[in-house]
PDB file of N, CA and C in Angstrom:
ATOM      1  N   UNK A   1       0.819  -1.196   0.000  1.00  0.00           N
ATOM      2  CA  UNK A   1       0.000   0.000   0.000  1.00  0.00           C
ATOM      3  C   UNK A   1       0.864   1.262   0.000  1.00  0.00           C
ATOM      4  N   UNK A   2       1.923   1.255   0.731  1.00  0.00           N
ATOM      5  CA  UNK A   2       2.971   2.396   1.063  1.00  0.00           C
ATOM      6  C   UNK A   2       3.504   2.593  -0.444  1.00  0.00           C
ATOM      7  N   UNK A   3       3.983   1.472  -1.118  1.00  0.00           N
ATOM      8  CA  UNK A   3       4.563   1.562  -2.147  1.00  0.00           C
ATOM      9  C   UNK A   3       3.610   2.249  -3.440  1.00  0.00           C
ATOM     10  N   UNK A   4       2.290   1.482  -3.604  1.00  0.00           N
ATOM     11  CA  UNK A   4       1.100   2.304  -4.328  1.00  0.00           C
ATOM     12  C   UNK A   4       1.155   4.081  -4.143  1.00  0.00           C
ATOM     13  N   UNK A   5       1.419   4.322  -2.740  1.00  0.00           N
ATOM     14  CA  UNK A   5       0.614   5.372  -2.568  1.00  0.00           C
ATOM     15  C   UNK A   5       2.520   6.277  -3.359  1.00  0.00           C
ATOM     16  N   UNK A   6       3.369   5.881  -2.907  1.00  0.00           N
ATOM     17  CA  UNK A   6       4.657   6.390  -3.039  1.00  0.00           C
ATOM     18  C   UNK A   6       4.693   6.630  -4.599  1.00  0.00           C
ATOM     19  N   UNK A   7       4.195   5.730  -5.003  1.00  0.00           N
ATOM     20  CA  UNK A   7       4.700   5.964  -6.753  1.00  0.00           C
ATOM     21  C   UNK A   7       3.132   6.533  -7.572  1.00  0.00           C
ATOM     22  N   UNK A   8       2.066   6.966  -6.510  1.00  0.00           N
ATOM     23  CA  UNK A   8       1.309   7.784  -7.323  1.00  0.00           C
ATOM     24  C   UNK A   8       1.444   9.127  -7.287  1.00  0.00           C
ATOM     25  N   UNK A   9       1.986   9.472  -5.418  1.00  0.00           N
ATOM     26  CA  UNK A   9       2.547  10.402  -5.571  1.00  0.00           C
ATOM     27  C   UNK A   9       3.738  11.272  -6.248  1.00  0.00           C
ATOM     28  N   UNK A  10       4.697  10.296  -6.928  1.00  0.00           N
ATOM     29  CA  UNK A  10       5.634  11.100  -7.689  1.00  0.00           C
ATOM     30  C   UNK A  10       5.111  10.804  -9.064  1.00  0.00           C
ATOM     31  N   UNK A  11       4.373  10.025  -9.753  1.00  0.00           N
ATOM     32  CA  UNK A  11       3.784   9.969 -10.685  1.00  0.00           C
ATOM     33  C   UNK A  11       2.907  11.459 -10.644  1.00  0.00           C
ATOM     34  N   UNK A  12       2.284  12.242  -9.853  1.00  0.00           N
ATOM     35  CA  UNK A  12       1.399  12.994  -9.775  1.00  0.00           C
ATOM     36  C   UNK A  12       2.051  14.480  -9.866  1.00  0.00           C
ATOM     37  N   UNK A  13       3.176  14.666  -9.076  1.00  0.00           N
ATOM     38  CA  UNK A  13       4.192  15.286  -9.089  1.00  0.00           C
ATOM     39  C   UNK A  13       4.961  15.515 -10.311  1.00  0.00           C
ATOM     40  N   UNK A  14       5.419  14.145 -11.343  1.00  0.00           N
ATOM     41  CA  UNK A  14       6.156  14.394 -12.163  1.00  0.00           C
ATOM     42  C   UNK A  14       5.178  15.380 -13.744  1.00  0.00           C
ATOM     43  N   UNK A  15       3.415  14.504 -13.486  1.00  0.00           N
ATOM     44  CA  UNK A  15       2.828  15.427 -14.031  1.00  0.00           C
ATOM     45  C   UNK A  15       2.833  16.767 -14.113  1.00  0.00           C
ATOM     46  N   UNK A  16       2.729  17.314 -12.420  1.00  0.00           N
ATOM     47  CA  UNK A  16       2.513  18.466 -12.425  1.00  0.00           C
ATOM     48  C   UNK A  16       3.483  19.314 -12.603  1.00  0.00           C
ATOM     49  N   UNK A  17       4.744  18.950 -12.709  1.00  0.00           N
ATOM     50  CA  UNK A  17       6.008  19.583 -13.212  1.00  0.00           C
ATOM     51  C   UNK A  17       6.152  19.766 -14.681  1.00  0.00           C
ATOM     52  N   UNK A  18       5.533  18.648 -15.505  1.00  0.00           N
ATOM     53  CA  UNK A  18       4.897  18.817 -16.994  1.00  0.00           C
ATOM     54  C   UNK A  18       4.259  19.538 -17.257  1.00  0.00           C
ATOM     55  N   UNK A  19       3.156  19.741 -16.403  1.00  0.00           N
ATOM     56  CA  UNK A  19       2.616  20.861 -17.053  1.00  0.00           C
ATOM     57  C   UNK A  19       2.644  21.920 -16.773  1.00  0.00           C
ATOM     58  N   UNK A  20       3.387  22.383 -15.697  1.00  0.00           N
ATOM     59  CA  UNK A  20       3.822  23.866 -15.412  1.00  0.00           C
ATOM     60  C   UNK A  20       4.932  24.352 -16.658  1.00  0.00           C
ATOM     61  N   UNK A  21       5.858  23.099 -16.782  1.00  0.00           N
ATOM     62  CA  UNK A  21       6.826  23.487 -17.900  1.00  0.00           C
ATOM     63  C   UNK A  21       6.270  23.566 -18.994  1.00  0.00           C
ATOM     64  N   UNK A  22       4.952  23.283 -19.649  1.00  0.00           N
ATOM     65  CA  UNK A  22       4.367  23.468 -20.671  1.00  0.00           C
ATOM     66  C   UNK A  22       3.599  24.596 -20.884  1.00  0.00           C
ATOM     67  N   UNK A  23       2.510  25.054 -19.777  1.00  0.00           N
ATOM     68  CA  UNK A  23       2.367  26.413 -19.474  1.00  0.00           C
ATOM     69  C   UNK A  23       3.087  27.609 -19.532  1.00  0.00           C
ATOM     70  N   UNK A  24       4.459  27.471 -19.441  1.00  0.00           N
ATOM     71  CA  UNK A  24       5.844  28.672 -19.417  1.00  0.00           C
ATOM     72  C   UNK A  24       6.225  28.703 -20.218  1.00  0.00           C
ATOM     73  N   UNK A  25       6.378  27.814 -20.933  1.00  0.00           N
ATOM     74  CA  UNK A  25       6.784  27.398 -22.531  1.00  0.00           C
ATOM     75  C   UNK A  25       5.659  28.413 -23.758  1.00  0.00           C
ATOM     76  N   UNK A  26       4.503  28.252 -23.500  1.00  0.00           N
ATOM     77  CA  UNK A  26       3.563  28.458 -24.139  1.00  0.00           C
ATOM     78  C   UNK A  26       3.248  29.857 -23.663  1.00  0.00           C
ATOM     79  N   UNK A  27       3.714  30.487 -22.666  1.00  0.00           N
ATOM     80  CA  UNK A  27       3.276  32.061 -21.801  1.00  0.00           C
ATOM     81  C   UNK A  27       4.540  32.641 -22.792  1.00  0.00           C
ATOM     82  N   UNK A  28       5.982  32.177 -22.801  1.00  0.00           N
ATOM     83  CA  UNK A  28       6.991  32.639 -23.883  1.00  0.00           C
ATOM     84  C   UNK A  28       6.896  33.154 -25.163  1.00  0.00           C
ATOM     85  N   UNK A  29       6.354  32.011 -25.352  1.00  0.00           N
ATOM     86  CA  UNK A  29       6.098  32.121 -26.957  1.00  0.00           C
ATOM     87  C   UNK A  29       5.068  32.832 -26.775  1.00  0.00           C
ATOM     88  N   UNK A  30       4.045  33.124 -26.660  1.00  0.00           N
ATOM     89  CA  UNK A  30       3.097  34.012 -26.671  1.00  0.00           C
ATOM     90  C   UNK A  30       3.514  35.690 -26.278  1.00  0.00           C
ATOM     91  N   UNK A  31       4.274  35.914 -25.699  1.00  0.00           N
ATOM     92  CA  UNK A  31       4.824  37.102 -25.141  1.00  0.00           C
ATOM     93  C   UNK A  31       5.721  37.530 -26.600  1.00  0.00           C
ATOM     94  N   UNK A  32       6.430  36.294 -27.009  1.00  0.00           N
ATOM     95  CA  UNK A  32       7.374  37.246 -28.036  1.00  0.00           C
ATOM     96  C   UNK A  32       6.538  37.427 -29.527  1.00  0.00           C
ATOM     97  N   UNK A  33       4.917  36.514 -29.565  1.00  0.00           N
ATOM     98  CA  UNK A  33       4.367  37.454 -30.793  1.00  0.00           C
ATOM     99  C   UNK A  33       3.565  38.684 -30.143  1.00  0.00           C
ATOM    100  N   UNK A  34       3.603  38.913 -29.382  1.00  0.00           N
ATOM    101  CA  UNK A  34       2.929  40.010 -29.007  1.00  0.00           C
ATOM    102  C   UNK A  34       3.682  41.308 -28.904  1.00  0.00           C
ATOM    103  N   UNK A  35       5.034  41.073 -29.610  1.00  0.00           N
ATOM    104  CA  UNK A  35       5.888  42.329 -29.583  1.00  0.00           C
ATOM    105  C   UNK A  35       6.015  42.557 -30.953  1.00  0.00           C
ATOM    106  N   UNK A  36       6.659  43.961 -31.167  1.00  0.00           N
ATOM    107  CA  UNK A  36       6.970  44.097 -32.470  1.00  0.00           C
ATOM    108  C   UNK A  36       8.244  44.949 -32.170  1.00  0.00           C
ATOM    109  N   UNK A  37       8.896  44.148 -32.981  1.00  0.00           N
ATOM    110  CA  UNK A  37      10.699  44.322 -32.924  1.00  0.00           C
ATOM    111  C   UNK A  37      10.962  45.723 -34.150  1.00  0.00           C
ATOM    112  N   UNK A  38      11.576  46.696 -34.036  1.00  0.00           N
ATOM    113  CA  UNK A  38      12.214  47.545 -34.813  1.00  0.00           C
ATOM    114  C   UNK A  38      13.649  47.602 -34.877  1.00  0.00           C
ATOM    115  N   UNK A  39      14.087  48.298 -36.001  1.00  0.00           N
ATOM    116  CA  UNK A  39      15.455  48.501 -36.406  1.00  0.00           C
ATOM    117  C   UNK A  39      15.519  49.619 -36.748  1.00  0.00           C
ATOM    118  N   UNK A  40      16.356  50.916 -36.671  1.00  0.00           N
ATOM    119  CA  UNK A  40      16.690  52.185 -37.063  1.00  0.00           C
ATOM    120  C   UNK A  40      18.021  52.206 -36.774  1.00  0.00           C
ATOM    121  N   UNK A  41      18.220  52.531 -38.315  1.00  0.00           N
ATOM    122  CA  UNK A  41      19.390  52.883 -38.840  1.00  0.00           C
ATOM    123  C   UNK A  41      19.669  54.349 -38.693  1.00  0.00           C
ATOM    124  N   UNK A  42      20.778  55.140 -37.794  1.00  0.00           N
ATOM    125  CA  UNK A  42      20.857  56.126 -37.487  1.00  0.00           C
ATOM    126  C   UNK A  42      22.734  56.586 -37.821  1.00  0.00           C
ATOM    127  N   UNK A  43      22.317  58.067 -38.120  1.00  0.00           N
ATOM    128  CA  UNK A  43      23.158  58.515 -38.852  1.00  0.00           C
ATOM    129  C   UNK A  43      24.128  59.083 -37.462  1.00  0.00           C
ATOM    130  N   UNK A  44      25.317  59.878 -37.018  1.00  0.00           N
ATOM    131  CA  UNK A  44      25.837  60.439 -36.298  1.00  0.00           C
ATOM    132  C   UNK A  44      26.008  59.645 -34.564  1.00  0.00           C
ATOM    133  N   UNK A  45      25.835  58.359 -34.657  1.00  0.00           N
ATOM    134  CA  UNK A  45      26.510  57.897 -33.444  1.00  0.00           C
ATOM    135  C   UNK A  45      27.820  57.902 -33.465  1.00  0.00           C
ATOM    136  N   UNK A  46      28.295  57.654 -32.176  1.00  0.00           N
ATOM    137  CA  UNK A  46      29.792  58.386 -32.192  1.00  0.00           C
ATOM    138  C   UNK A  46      30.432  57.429 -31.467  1.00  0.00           C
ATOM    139  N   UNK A  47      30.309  57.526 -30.038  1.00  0.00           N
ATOM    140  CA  UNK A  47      30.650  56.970 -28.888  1.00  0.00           C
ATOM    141  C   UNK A  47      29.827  56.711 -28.113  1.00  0.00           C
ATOM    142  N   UNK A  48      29.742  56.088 -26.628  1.00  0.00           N
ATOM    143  CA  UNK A  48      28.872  55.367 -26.049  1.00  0.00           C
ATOM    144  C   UNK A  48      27.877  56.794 -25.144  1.00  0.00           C
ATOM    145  N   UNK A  49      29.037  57.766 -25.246  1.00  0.00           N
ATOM    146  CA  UNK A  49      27.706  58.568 -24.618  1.00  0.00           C
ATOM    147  C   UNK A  49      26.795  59.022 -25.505  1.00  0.00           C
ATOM    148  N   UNK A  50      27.281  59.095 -26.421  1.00  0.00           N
ATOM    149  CA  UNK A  50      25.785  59.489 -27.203  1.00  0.00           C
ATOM    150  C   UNK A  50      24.871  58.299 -27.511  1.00  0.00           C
ATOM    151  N   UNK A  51      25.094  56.940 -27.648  1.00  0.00           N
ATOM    152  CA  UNK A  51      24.312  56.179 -27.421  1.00  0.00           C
ATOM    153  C   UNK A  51      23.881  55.977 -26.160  1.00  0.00           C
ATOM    154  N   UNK A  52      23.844  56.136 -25.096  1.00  0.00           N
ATOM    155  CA  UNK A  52      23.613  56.216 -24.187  1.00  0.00           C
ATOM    156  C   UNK A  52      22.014  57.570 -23.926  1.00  0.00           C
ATOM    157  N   UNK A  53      22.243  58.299 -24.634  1.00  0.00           N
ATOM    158  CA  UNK A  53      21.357  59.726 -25.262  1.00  0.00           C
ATOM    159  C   UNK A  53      20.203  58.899 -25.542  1.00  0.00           C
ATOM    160  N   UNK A  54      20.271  58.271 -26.541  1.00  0.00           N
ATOM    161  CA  UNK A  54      19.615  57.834 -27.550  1.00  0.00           C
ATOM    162  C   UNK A  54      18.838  56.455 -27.391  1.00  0.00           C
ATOM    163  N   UNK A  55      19.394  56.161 -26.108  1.00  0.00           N
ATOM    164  CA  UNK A  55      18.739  54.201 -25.850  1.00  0.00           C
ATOM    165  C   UNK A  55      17.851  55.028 -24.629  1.00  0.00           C
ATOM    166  N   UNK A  56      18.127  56.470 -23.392  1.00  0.00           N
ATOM    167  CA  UNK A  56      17.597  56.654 -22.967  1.00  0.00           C
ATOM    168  C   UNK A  56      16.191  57.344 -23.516  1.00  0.00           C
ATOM    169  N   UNK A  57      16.041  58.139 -24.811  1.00  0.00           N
ATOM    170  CA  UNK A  57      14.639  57.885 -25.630  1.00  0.00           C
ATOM    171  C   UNK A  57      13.982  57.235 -26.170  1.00  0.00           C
ATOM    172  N   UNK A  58      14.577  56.241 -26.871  1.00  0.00           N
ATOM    173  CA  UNK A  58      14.158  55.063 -27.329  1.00  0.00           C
ATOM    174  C   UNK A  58      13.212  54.643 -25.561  1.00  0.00           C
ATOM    175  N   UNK A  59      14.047  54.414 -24.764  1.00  0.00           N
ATOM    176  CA  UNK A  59      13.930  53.579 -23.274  1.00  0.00           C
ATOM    177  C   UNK A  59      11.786  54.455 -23.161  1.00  0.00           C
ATOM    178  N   UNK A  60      12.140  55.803 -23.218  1.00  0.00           N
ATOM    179  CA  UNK A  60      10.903  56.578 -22.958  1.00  0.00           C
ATOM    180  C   UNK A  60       9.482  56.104 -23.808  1.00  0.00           C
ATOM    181  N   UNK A  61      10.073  55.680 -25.290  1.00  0.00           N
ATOM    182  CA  UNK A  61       8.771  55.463 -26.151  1.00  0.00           C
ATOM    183  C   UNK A  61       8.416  53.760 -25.627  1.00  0.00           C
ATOM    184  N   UNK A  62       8.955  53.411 -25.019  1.00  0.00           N
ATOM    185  CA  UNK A  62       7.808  52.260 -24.570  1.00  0.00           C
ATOM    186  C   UNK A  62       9.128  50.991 -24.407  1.00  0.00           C
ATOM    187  N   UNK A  63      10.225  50.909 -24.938  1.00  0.00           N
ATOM    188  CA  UNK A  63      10.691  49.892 -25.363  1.00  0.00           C
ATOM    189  C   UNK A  63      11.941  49.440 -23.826  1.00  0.00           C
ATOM    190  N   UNK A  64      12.265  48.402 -23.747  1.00  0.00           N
ATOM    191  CA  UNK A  64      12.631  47.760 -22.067  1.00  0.00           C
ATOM    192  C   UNK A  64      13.855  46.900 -22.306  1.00  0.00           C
ATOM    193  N   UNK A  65      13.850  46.872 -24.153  1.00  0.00           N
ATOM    194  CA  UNK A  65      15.358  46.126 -24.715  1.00  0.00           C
ATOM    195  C   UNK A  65      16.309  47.093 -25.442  1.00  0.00           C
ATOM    196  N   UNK A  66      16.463  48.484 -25.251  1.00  0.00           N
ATOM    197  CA  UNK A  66      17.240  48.757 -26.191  1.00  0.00           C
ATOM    198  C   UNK A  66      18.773  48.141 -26.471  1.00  0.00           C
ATOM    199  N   UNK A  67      18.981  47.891 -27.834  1.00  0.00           N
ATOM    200  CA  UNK A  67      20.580  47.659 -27.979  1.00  0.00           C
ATOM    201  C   UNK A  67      20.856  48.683 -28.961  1.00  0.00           C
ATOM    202  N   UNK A  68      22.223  49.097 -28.664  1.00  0.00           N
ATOM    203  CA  UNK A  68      22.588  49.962 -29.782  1.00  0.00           C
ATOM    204  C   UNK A  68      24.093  49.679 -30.091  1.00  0.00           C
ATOM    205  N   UNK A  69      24.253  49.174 -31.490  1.00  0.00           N
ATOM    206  CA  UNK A  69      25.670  48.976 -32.115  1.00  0.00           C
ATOM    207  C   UNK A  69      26.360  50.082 -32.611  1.00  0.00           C
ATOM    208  N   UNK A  70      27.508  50.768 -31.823  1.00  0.00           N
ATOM    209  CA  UNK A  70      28.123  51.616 -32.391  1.00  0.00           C
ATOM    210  C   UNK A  70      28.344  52.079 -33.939  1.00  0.00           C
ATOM    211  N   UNK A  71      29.267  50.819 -34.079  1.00  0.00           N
ATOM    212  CA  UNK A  71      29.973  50.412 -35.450  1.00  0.00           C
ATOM    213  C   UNK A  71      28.831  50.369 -36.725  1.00  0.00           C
ATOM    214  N   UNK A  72      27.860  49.669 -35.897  1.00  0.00           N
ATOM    215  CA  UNK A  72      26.898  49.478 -37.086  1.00  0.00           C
ATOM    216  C   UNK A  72      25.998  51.027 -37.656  1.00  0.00           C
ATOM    217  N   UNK A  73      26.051  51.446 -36.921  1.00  0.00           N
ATOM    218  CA  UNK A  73      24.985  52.934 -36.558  1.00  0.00           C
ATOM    219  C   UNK A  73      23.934  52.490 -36.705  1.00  0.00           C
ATOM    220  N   UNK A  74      23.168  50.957 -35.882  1.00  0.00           N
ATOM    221  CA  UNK A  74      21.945  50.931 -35.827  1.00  0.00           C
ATOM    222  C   UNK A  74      21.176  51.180 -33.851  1.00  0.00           C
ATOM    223  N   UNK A  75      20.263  51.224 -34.257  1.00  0.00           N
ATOM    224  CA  UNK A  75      19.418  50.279 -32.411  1.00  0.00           C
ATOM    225  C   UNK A  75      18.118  49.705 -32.860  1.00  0.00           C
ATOM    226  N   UNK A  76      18.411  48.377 -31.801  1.00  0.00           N
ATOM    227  CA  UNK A  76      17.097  47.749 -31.946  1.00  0.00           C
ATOM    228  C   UNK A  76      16.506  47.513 -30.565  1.00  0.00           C
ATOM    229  N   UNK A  77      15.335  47.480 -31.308  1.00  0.00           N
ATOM    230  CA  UNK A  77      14.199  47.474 -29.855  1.00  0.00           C
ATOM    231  C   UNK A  77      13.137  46.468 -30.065  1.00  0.00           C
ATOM    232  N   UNK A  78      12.018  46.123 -28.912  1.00  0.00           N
ATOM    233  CA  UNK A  78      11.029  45.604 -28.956  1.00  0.00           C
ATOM    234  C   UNK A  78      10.259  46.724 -28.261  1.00  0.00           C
ATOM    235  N   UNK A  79       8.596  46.391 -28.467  1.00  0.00           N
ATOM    236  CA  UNK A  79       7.960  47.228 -27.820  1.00  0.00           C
ATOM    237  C   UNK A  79       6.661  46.135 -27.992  1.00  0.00           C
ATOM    238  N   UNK A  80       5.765  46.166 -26.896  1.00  0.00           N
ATOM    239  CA  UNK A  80       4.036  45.455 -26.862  1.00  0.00           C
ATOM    240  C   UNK A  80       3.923  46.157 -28.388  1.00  0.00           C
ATOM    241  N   UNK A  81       2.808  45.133 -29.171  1.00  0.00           N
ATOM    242  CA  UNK A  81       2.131  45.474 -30.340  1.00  0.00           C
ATOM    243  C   UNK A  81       0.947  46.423 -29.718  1.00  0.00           C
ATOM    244  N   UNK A  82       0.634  46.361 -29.050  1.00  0.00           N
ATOM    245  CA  UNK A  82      -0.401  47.949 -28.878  1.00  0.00           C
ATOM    246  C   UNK A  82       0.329  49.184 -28.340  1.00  0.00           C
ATOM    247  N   UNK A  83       1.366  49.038 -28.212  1.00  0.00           N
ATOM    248  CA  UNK A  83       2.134  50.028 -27.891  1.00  0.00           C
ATOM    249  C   UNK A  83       3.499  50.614 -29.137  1.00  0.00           C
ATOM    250  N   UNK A  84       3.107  50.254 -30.170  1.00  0.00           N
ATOM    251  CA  UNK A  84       3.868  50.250 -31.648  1.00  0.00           C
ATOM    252  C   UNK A  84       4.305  51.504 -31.703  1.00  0.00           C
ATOM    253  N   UNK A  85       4.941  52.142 -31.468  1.00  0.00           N
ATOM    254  CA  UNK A  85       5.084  53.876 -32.303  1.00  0.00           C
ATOM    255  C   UNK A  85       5.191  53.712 -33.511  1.00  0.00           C
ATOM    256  N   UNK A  86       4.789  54.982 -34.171  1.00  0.00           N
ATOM    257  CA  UNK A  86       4.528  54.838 -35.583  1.00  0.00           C
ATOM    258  C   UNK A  86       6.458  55.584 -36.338  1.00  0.00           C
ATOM    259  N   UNK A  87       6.698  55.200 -38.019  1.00  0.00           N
ATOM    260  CA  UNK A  87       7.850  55.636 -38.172  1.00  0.00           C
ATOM    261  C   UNK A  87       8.139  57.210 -37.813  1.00  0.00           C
ATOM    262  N   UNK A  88       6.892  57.889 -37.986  1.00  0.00           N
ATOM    263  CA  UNK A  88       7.255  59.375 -37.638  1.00  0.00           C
ATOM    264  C   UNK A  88       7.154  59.776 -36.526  1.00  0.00           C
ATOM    265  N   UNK A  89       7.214  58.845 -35.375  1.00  0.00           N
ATOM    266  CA  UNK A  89       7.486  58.751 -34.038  1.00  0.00           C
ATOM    267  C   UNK A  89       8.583  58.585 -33.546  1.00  0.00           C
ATOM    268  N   UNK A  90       9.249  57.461 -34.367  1.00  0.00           N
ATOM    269  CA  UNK A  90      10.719  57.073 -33.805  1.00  0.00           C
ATOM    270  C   UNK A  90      11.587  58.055 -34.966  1.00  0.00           C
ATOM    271  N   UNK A  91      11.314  58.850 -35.960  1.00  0.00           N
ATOM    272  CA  UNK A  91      12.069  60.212 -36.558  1.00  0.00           C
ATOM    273  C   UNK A  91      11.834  61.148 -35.960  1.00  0.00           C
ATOM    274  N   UNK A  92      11.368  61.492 -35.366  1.00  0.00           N
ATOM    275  CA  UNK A  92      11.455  62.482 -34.150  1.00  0.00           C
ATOM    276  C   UNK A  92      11.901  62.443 -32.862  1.00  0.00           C
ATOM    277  N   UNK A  93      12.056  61.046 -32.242  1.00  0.00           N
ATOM    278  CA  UNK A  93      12.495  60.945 -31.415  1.00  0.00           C
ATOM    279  C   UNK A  93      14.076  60.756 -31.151  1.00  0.00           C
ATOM    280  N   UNK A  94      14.738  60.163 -32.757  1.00  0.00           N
ATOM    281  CA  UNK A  94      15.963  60.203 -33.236  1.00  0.00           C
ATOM    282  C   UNK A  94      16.726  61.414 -32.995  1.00  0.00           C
ATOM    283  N   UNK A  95      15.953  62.496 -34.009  1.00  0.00           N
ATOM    284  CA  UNK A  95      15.788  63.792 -34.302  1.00  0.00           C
ATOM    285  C   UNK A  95      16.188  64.466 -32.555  1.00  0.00           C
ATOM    286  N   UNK A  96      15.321  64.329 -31.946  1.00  0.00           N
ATOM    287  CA  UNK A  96      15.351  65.061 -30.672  1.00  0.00           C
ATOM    288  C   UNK A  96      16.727  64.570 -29.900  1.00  0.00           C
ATOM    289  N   UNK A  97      16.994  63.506 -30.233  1.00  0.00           N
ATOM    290  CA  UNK A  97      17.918  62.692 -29.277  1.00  0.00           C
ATOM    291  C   UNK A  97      19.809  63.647 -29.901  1.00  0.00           C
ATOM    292  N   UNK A  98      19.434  64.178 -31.088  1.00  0.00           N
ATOM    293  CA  UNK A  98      20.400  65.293 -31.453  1.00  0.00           C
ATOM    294  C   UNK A  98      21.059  64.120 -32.843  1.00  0.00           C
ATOM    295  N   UNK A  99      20.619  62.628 -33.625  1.00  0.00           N
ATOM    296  CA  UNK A  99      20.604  62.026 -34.542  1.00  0.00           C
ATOM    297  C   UNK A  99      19.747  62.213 -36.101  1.00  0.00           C
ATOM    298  N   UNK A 100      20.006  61.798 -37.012  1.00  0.00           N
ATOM    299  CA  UNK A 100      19.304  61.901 -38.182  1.00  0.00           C
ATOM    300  C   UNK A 100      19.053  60.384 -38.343  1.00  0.00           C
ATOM    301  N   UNK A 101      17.658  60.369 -38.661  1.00  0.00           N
ATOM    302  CA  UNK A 101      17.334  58.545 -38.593  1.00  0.00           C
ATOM    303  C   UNK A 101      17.402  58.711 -39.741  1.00  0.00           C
ATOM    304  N   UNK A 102      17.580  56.746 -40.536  1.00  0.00           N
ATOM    305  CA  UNK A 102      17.881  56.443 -41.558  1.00  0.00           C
ATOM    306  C   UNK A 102      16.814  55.766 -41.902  1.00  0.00           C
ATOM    307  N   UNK A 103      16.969  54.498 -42.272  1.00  0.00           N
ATOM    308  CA  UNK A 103      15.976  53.658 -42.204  1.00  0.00           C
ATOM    309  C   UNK A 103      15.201  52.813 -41.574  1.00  0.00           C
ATOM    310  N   UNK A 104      14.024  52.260 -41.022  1.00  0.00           N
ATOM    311  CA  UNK A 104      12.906  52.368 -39.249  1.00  0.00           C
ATOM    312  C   UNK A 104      12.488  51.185 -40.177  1.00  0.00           C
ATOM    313  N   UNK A 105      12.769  50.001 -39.804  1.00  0.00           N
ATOM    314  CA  UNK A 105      12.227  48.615 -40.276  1.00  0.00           C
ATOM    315  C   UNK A 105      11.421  47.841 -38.989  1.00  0.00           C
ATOM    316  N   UNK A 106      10.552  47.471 -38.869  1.00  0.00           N
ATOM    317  CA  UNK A 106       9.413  47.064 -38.231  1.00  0.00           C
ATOM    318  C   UNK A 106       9.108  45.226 -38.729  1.00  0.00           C
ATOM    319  N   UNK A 107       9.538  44.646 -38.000  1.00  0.00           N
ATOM    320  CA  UNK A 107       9.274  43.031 -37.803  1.00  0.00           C
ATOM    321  C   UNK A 107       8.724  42.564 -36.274  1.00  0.00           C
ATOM    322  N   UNK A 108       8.107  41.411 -37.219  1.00  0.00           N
ATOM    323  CA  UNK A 108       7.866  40.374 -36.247  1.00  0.00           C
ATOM    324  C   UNK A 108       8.317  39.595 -35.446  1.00  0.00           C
ATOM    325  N   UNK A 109       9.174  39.335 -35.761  1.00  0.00           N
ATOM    326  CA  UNK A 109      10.595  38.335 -35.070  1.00  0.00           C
ATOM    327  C   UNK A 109      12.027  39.633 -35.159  1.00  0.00           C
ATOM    328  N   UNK A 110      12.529  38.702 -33.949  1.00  0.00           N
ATOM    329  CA  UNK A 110      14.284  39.611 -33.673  1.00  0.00           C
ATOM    330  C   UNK A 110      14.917  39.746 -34.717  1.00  0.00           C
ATOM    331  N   UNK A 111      15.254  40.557 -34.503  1.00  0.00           N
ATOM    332  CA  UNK A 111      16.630  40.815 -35.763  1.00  0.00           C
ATOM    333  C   UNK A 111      17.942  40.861 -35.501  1.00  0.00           C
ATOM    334  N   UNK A 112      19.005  39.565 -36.168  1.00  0.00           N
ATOM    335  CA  UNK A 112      19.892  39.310 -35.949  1.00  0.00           C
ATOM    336  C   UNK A 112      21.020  40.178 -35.476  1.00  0.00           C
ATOM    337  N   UNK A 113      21.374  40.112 -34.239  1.00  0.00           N
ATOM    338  CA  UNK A 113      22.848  40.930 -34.222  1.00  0.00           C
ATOM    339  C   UNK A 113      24.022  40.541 -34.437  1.00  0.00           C
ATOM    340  N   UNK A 114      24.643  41.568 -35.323  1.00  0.00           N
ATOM    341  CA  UNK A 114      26.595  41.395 -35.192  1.00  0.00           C
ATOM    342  C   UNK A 114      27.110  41.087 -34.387  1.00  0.00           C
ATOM    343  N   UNK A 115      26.790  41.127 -32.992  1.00  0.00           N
ATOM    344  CA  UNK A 115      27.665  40.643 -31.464  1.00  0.00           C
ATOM    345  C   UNK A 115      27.066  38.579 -31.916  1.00  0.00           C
ATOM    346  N   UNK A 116      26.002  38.265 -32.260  1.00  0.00           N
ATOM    347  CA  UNK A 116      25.528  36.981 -32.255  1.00  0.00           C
ATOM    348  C   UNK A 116      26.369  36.247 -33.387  1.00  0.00           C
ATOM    349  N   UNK A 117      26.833  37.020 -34.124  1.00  0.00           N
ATOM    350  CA  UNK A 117      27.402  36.454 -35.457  1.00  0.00           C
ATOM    351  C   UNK A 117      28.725  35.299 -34.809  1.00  0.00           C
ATOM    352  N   UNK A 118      29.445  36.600 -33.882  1.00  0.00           N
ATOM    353  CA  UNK A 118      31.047  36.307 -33.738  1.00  0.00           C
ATOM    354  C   UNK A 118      30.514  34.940 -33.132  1.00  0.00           C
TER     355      UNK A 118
END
């Protein structure tokens, strides 16, 4: 009886560890279509303080990932899909940050970085 009850309980257990890990799994993936990833290509980065300028506006319009590649003169971000700024949102906010934006590409999925390459 001890033994019954022993192996329903970790039988019951090993379930419920299944399906919590399946639940988190599925809360993930659901979180990353619900973002929408941008890219802006920006003209006049220099050094890290001025990116530093520039990830702190980006940081203001909604977004909680900025990266910004020197070398590359880009930054990318995510932001909630109801919280999207539009392109003449993030050219002004470039603009203000004391930059000239280039080109403001808008996807669904991440966009590969040069640090991921190496």
């Amino acid at each position: 009886m001890k033994t019954l009850l022993r192996t329903g309980i970790i039988t019951l257990f090993a379930f419920a560890t299944f399906l919590l890990s399946t639940i988190n799994v599925n809360a993930q993936s659901k979180s990353e279509t619900d973002k929408t990833y941008i890219k802006i290509e920006v003209d006049g980065l220099s050094c890290p303080f001025c990116a530093y300028g520039l990830e702190k506006k980006l940081v203001q319009a909604g977004s909680k990932d900025v990266l910004i590649e020197l070398e590359e003169g880009e930054a990318t971000m995510s932001v909630p899909k109801d919280q999207q700024p539009t392109e003449e949102e993030l050219q002004k906010i470039v603009k203000d940050a004391g930059f000239t934006p280039k080109e403001i590409t808008f996807s669904s999925t991440p966009f590969k970085m040069k640090k991921d390459e190496k």
